[in-house]
C-alpha atoms as a PDB file:
ATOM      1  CA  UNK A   1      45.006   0.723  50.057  1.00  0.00           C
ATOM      2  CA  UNK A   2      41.974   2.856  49.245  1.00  0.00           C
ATOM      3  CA  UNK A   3      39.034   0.975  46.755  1.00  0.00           C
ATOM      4  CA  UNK A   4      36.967   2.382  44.617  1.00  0.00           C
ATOM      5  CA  UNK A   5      33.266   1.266  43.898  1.00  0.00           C
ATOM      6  CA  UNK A   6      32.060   1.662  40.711  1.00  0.00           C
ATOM      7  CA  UNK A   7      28.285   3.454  40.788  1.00  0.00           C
ATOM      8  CA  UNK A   8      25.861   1.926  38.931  1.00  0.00           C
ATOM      9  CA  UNK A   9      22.460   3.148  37.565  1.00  0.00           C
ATOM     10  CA  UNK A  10      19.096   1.823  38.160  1.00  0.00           C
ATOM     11  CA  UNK A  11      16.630   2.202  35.804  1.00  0.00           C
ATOM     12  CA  UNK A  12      14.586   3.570  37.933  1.00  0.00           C
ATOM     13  CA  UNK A  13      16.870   6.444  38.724  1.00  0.00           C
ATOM     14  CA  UNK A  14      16.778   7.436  35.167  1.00  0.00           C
ATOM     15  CA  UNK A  15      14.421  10.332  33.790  1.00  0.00           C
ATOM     16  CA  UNK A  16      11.980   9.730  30.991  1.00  0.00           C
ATOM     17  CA  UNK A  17      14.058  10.282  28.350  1.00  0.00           C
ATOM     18  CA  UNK A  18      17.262   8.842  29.528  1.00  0.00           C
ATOM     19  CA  UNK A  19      15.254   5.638  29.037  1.00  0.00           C
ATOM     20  CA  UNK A  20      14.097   6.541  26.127  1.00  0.00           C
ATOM     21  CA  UNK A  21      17.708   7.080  24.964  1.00  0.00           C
ATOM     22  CA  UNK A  22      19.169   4.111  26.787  1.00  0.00           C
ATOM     23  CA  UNK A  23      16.398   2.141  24.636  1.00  0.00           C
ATOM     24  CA  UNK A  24      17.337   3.692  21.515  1.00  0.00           C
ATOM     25  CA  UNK A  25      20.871   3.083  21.795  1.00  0.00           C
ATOM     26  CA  UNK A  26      20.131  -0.588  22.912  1.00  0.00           C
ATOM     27  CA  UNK A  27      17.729  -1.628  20.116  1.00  0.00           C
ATOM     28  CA  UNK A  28      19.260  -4.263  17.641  1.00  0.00           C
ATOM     29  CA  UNK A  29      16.711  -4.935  14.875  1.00  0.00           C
ATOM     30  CA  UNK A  30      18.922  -6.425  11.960  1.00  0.00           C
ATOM     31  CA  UNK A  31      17.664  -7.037   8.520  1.00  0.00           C
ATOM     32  CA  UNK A  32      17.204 -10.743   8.654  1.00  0.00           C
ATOM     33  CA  UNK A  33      14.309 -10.829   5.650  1.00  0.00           C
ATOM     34  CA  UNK A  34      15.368 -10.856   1.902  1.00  0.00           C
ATOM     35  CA  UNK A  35      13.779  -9.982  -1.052  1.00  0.00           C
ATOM     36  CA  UNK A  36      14.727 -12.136  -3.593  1.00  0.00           C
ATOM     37  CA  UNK A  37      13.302  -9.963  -6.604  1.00  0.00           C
ATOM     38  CA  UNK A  38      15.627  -6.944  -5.846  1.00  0.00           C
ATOM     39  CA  UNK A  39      18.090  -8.833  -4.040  1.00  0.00           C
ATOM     40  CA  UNK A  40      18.303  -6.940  -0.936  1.00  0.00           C
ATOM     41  CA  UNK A  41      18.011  -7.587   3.140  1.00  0.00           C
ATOM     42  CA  UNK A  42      15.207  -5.463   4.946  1.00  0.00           C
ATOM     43  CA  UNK A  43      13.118  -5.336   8.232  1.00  0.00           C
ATOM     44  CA  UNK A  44       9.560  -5.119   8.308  1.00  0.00           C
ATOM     45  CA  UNK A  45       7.822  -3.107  10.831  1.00  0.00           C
ATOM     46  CA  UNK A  46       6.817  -6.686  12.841  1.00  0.00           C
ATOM     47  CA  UNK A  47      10.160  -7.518  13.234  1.00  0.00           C
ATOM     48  CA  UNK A  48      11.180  -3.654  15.314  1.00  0.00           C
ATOM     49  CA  UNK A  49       8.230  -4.304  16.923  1.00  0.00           C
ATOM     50  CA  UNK A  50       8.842  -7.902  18.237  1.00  0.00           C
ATOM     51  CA  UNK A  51      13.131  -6.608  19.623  1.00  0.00           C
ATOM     52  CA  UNK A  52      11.314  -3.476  21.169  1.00  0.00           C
ATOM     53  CA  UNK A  53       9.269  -5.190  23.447  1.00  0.00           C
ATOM     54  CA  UNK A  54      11.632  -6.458  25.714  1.00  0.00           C
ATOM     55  CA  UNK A  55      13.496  -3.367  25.919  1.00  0.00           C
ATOM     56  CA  UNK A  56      10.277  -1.920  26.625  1.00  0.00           C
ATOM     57  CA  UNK A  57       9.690  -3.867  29.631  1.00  0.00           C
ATOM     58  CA  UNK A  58      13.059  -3.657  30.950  1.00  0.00           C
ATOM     59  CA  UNK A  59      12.849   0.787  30.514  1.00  0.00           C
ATOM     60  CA  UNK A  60       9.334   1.145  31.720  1.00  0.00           C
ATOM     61  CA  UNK A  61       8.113   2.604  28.573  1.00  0.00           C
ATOM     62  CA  UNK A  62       5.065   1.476  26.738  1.00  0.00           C
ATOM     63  CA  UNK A  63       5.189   1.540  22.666  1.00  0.00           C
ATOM     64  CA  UNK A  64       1.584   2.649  20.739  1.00  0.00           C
ATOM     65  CA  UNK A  65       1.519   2.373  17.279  1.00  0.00           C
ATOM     66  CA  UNK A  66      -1.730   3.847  15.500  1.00  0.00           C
ATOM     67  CA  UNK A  67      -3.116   5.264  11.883  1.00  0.00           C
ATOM     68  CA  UNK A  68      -5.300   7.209  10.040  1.00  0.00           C
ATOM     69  CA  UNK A  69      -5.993   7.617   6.167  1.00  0.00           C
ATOM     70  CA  UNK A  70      -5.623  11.282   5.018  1.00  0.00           C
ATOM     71  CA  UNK A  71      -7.174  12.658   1.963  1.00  0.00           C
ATOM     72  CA  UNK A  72      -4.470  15.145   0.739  1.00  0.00           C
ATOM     73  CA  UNK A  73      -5.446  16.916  -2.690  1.00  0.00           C
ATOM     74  CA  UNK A  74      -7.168  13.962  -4.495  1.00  0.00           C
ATOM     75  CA  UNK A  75      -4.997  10.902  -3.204  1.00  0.00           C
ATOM     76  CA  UNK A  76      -5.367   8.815   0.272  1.00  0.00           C
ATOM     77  CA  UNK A  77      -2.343   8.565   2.433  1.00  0.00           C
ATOM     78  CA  UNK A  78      -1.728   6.544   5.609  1.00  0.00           C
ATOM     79  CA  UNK A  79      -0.861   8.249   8.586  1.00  0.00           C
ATOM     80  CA  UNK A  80       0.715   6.538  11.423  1.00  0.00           C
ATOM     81  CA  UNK A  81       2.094   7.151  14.863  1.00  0.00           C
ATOM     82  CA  UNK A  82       4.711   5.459  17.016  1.00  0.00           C
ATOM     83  CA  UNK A  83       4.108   6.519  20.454  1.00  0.00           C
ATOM     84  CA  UNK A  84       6.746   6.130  23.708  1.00  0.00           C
ATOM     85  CA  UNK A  85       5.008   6.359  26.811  1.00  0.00           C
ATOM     86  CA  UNK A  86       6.647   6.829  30.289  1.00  0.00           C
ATOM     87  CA  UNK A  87       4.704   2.991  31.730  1.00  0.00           C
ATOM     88  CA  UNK A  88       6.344   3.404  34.836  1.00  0.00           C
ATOM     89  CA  UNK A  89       4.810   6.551  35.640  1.00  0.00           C
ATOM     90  CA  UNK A  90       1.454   7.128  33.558  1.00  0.00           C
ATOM     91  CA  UNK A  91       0.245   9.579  35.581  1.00  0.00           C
ATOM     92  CA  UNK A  92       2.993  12.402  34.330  1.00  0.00           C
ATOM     93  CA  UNK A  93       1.569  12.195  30.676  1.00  0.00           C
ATOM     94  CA  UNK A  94       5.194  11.839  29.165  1.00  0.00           C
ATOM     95  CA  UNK A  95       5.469  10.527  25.817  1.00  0.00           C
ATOM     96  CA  UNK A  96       7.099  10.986  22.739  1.00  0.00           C
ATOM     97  CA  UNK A  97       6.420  10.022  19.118  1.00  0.00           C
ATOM     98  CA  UNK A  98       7.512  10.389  15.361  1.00  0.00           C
ATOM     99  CA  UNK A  99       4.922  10.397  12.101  1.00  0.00           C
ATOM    100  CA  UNK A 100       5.650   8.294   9.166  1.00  0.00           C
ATOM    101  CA  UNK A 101       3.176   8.332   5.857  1.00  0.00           C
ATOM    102  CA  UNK A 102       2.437   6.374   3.017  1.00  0.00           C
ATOM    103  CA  UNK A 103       0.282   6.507  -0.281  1.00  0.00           C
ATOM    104  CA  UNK A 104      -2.139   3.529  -1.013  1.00  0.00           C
ATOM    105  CA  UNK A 105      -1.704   3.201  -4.665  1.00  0.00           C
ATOM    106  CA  UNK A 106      -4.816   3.238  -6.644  1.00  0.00           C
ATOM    107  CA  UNK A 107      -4.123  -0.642  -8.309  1.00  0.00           C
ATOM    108  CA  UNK A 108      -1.728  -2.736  -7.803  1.00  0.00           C
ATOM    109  CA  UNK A 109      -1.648  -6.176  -8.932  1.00  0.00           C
ATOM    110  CA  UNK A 110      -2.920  -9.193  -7.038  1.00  0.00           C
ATOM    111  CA  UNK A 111      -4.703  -7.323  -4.387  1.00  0.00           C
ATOM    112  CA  UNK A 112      -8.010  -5.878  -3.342  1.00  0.00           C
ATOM    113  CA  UNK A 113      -8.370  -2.881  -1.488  1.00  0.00           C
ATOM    114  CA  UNK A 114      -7.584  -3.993   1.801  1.00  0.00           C
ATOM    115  CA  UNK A 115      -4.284  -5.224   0.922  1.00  0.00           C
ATOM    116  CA  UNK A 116      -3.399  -2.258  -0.994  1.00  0.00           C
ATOM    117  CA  UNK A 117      -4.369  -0.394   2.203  1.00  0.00           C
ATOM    118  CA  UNK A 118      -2.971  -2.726   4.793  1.00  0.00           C
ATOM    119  CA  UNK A 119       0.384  -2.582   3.166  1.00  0.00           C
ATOM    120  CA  UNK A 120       0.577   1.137   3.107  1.00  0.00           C
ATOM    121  CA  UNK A 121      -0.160   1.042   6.548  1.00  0.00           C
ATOM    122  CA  UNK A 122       2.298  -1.415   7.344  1.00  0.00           C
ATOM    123  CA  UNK A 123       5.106   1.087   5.313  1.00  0.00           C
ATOM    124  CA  UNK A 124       3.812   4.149   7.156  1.00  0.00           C
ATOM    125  CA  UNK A 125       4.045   2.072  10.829  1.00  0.00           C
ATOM    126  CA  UNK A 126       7.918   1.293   9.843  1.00  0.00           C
ATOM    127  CA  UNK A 127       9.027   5.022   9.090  1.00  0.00           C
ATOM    128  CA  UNK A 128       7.602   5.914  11.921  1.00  0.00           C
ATOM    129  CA  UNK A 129       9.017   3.576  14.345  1.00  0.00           C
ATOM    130  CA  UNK A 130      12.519   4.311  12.289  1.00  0.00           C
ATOM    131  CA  UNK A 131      12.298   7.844  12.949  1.00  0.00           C
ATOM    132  CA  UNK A 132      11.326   7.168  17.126  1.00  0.00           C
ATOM    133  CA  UNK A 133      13.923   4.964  17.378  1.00  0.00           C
ATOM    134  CA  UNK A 134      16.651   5.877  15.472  1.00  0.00           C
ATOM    135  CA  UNK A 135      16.827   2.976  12.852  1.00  0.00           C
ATOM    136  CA  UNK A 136      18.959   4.362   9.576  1.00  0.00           C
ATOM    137  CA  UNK A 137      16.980   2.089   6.922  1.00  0.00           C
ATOM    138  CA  UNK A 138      18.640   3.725   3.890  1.00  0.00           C
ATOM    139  CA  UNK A 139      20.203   0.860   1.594  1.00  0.00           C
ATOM    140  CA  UNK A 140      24.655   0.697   2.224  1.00  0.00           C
ATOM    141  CA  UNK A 141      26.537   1.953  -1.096  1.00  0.00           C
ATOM    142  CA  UNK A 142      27.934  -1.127  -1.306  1.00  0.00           C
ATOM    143  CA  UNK A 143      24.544  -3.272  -1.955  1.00  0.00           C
ATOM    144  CA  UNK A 144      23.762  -4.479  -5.146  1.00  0.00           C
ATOM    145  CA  UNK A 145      20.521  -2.786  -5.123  1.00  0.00           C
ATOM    146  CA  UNK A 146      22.204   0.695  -4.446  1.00  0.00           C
ATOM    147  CA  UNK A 147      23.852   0.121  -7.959  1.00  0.00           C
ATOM    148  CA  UNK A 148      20.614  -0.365  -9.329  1.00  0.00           C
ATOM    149  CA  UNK A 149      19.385   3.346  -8.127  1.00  0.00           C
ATOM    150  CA  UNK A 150      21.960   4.980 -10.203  1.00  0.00           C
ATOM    151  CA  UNK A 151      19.071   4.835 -13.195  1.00  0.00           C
ATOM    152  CA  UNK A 152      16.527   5.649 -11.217  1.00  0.00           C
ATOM    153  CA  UNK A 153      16.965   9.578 -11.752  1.00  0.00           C
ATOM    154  CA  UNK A 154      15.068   9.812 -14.733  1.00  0.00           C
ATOM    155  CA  UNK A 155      11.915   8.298 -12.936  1.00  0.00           C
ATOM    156  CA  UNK A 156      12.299  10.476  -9.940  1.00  0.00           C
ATOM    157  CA  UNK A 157      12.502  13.562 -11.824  1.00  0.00           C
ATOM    158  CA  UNK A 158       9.252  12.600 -13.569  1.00  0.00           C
ATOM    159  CA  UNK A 159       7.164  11.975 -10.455  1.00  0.00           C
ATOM    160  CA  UNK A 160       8.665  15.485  -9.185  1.00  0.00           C
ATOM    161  CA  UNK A 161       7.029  17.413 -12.523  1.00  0.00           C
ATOM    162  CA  UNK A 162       3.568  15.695 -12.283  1.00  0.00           C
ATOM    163  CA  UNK A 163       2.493  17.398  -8.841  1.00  0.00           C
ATOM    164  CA  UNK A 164      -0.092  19.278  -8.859  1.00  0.00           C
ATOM    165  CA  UNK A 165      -0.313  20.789  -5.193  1.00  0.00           C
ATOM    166  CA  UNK A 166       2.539  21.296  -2.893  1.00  0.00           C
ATOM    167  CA  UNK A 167       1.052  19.065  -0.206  1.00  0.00           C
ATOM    168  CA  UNK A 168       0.903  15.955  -2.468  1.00  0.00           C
ATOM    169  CA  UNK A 169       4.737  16.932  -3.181  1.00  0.00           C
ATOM    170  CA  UNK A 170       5.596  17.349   0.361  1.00  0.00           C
ATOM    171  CA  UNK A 171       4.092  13.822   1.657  1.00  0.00           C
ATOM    172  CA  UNK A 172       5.970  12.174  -1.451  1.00  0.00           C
ATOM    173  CA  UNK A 173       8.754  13.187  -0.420  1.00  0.00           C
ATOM    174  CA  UNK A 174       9.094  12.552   2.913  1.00  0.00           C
ATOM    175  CA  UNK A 175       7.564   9.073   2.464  1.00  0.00           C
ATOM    176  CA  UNK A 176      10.437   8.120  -0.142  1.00  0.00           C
ATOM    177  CA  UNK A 177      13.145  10.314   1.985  1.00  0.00           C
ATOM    178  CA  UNK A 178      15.253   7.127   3.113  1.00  0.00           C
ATOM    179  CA  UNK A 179      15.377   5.769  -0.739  1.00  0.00           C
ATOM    180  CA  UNK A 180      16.157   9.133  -2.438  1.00  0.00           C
ATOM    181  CA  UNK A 181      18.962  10.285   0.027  1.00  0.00           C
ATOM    182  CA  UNK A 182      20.333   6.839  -1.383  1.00  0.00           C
ATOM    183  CA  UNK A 183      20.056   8.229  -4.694  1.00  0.00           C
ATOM    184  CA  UNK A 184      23.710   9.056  -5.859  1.00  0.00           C
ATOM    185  CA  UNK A 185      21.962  11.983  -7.212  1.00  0.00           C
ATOM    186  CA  UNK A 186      20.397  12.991  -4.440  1.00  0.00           C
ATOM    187  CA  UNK A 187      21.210  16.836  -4.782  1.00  0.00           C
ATOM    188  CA  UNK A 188      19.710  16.875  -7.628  1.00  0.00           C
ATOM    189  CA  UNK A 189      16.541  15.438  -6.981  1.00  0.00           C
ATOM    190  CA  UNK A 190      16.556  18.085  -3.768  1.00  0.00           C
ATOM    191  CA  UNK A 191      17.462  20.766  -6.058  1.00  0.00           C
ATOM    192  CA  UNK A 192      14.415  19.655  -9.029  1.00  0.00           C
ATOM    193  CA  UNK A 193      11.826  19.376  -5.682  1.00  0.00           C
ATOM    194  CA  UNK A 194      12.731  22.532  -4.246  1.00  0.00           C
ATOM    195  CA  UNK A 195      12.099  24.510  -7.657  1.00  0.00           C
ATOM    196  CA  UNK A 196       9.096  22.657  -8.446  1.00  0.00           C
ATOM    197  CA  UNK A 197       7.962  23.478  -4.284  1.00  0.00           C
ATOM    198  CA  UNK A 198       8.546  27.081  -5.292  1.00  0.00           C
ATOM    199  CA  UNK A 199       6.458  26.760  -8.680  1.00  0.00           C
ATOM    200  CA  UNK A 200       3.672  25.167  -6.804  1.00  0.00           C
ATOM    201  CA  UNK A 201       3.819  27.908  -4.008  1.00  0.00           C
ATOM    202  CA  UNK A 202       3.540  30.754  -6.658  1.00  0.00           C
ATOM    203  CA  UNK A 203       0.460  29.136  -8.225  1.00  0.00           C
ATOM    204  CA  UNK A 204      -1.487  28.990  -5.187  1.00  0.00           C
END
């Protein structure tokens, strides 16, 4: 009676981005903080950090997460990069990476500059790292707090209309992407930035 043997893969068979992928679809970063003001589980940008490593390790692939402030019209962003590098073999030059900003606000309560800064940059490393490795971090319909977005239309639509420069529009939006495709009224937010893109565009 014939047998069959089952192939297996090494890791070190695999290309680049099969590792990358194999890492991707491995990664299990649950939302094990809470924020007991809005009532909602989250993961900071410590805690993807801390369940890539290993998976790092095991692929070969080395995670580098860096930023930058940007002035864009007359507000500072943070710019930040998440980085996969090919560890095993560094000579080839392989990488590949995903962007993810965030405004410092110009007060907020409590905190000096640095903090103000430190937590922008601490936002800006986690959408990053959620866009390298695939992490959906958009609230479930089902969540309390997603209830609590269904008023926040009003207030979107009103941060839309003050923009001065498309740029500043642009960054906003892609900074507060994951929260306003949670909006149920998310076409409508898309639709008011779109027309006030085109406004801006035709002023320039």
């Amino acid at each position: 009676m014939a047998t069959t043997t089952k192939k297996t893969t090494e890791v070190k068979d695999l290309t680049f981005l099969e590792r990358v992928t194999a890492l991707q679809n491995e990664l299990k970063a649950p939302k094990s903080r809470y924020n007991s003001f809005g009532k909602y589980a989250y993961r900071s940008c410590e805690d993807i950090v801390e369940a890539v490593k290993p998976l790092c390790e095991k692929y070969g692939l080395m995670l580098h997460i860096s930023d930058s402030i940007e002035l864009v019209g007359q507000r500072f962003y943070i710019k930040a990069q998440a980085k996969l590098y090919d560890a095993s073999a560094p000579q080839s030059g392989e990488w590949i990476g995903s962007i993810g900003w965030a405004r410092e606000d110009e007060t907020k309560k409590g905190m000096d500059g640095s903090q103000i800064t430190g937590t922008a940059s601490s936002y800006a490393r986690k959408y990053a790292l959620n866009g390298l490795l695939l992490i959906d971090d958009t609230k479930d319909a089902d969540t309390d707090e997603y209830a609590k977005q269904t008023g926040r239309k009003e207030d979107y639509m009103a941060t839309i209309s003050k923009f001065k420069n498309i740029a500043d529009l642009e960054i906003w939006w892609q900074s507060n992407l994951d929260d306003l495709k949670a909006q149920p009224n998310y076409k409508e937010l898309f639709a008011a930035a779109s027309q006030k893109g085109k406004e801006l565009n035709a002023n320039t």
